[in-house]
N, C-alpha and C. Protein backbone atom coordinates (compact mmCIF):
# COMPACT_ATOMS: atom_id res chain seq x y z
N UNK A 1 70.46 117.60 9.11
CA UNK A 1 70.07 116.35 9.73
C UNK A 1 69.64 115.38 8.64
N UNK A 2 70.20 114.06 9.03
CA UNK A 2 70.06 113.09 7.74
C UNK A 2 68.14 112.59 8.16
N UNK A 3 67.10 113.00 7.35
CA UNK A 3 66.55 112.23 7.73
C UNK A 3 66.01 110.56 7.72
N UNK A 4 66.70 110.18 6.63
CA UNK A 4 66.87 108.74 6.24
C UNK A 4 67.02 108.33 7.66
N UNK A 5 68.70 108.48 8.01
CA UNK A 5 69.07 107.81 9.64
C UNK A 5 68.25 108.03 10.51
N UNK A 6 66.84 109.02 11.00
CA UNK A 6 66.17 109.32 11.78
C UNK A 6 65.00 108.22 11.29
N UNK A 7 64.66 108.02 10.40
CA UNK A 7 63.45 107.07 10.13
C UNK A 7 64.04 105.55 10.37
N UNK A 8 65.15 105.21 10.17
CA UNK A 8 65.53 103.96 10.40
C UNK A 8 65.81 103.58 12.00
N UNK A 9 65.84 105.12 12.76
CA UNK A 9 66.21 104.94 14.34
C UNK A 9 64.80 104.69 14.99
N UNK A 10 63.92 105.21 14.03
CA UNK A 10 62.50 105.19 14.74
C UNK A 10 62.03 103.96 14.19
N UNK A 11 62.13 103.19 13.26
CA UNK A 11 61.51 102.10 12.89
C UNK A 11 62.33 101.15 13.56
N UNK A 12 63.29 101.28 14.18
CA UNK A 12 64.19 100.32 15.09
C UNK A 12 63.55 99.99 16.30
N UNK A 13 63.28 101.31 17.06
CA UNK A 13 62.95 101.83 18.27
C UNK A 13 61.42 101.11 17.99
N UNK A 14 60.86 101.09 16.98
CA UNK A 14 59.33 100.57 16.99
C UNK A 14 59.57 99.16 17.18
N UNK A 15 60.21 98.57 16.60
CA UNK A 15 60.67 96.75 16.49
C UNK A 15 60.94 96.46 18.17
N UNK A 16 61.65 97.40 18.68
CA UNK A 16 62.38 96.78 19.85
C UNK A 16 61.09 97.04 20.57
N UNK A 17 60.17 97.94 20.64
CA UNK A 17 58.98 97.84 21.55
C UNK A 17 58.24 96.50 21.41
N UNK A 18 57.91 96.44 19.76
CA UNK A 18 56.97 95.48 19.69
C UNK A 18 57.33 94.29 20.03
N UNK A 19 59.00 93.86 19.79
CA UNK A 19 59.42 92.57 20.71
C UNK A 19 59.08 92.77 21.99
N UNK A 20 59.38 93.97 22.87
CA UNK A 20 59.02 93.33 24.38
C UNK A 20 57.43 93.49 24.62
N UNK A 21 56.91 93.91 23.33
CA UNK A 21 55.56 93.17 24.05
C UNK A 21 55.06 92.09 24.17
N UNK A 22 55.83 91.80 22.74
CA UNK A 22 55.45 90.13 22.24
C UNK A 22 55.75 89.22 23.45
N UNK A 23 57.21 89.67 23.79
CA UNK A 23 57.88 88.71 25.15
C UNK A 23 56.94 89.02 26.35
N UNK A 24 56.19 90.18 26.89
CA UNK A 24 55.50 90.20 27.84
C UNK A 24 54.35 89.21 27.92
N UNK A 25 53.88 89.34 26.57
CA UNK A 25 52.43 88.73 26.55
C UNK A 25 53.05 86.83 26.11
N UNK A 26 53.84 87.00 25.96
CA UNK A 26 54.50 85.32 26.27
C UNK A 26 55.07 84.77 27.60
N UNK A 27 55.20 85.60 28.50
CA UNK A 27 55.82 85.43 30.10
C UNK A 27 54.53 84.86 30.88
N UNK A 28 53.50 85.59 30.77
CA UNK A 28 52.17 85.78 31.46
C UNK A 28 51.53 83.89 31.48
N UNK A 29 51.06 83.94 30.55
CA UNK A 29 50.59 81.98 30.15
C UNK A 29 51.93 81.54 30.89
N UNK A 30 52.84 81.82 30.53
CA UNK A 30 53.95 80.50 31.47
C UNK A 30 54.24 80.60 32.81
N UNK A 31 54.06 81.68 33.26
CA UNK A 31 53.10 81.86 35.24
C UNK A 31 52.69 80.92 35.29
N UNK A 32 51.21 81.40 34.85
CA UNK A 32 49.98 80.73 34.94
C UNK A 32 50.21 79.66 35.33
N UNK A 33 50.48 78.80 33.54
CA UNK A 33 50.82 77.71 33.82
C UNK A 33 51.55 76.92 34.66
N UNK A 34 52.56 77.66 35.27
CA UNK A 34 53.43 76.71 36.53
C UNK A 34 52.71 77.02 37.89
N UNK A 35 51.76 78.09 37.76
CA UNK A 35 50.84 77.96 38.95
C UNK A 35 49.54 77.43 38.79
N UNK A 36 49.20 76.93 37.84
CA UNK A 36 48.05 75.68 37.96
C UNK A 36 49.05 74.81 37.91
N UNK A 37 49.91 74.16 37.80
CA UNK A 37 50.56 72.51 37.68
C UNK A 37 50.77 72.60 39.28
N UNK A 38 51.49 73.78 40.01
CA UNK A 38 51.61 73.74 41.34
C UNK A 38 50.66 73.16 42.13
N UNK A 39 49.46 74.16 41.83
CA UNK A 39 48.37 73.76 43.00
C UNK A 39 47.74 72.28 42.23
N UNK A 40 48.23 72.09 41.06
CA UNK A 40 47.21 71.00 41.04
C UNK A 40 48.14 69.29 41.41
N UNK A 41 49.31 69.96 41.68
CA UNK A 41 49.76 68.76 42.29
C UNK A 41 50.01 68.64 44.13
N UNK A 42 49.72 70.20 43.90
CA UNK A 42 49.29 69.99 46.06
C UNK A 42 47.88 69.63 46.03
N UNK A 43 47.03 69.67 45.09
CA UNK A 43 45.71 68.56 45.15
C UNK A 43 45.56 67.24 45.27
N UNK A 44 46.94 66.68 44.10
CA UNK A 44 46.44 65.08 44.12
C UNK A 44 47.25 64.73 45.42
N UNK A 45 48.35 65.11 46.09
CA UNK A 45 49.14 65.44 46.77
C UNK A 45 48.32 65.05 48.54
N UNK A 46 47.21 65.97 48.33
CA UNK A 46 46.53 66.21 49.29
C UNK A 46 45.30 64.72 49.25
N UNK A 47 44.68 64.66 47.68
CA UNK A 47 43.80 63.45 47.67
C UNK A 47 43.91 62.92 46.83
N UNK A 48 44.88 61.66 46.35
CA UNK A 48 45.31 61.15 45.56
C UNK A 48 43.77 60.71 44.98
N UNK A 49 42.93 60.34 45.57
CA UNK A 49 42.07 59.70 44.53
C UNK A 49 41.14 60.92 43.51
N UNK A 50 41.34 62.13 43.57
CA UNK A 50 40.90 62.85 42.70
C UNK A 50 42.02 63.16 41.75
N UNK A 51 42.75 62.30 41.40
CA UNK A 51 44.23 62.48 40.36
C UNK A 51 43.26 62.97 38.81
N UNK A 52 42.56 61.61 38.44
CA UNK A 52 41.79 61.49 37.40
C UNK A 52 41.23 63.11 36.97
N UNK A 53 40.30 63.52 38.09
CA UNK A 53 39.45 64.63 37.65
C UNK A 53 40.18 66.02 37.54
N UNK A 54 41.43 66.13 38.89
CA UNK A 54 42.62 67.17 38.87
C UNK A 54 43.23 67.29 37.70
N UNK A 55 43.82 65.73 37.05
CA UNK A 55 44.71 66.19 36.00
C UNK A 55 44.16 66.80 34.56
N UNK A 56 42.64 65.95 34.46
CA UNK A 56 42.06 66.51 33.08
C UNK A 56 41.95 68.31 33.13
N UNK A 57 41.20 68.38 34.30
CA UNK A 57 40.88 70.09 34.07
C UNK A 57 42.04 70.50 34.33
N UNK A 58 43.51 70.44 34.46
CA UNK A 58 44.66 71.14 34.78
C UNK A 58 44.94 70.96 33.00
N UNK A 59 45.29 70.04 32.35
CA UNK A 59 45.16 69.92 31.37
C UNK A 59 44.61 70.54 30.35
N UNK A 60 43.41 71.05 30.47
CA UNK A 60 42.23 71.92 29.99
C UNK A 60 42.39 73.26 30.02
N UNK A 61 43.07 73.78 30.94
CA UNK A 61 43.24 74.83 31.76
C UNK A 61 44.27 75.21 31.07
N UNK A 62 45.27 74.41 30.89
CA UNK A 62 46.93 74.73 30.17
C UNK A 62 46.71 74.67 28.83
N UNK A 63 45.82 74.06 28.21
CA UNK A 63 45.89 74.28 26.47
C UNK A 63 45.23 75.49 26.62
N UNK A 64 43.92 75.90 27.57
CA UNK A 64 43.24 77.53 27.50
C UNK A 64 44.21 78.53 26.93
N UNK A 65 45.25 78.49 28.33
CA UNK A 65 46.43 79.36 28.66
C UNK A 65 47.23 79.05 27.50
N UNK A 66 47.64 78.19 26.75
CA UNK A 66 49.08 78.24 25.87
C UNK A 66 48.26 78.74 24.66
N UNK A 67 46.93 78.24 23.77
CA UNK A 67 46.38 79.05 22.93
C UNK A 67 45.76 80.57 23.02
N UNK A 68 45.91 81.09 24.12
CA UNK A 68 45.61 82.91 24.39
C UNK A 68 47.13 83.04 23.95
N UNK A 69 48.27 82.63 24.97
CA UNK A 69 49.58 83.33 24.49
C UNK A 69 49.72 83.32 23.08
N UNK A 70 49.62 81.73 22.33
CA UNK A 70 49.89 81.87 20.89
C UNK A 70 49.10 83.07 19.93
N UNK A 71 47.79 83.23 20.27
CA UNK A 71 47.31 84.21 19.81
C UNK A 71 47.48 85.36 20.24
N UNK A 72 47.98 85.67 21.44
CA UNK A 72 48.72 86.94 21.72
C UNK A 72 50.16 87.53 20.98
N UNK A 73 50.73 86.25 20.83
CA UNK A 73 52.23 86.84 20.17
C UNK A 73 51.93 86.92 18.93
N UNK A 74 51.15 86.13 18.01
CA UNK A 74 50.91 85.99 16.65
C UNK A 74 50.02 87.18 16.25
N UNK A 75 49.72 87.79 16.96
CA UNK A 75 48.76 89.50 16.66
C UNK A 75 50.04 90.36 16.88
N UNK A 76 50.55 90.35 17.66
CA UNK A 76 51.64 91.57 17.85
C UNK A 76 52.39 91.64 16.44
């Protein structure tokens, strides 16, 4: 048995895990995110005059969410 070819199948097999974690923990924030923009436009939707206060904290909410993912993929 070559073991060279066995260490290169397992350091393969390690890469391809650690991509789909990377991709998991990058799927998750972009939910999120299209489910706060959802409800926060069946808010203004519902009371246009809270647009102002809806859009900042939706806003707030989505840089939270996109800087966890970035620091999630950038550790993997």
């Amino acid at each position: 048995m070559d073991f060279q070819l066995l260490a290169k199948g397992i350091a393969l097999a390690g890469c391809a895990i650690g991509a789909g974690c990377a991709l998991i923990a990058g799927i998750g924030p972009g939910i999120g995110e299209g489910n706060a923009v959802a409800k926060a436009l069946e808010a203004i939707g519902r009371q246009p005059e809270c647009k102002g206060d809806v859009t900042s904290t939706m806003l707030l909410g989505c840089a939270i969410a996109e800087t966890t993912c970035n620091r999630n993929v950038s550790a993997d």
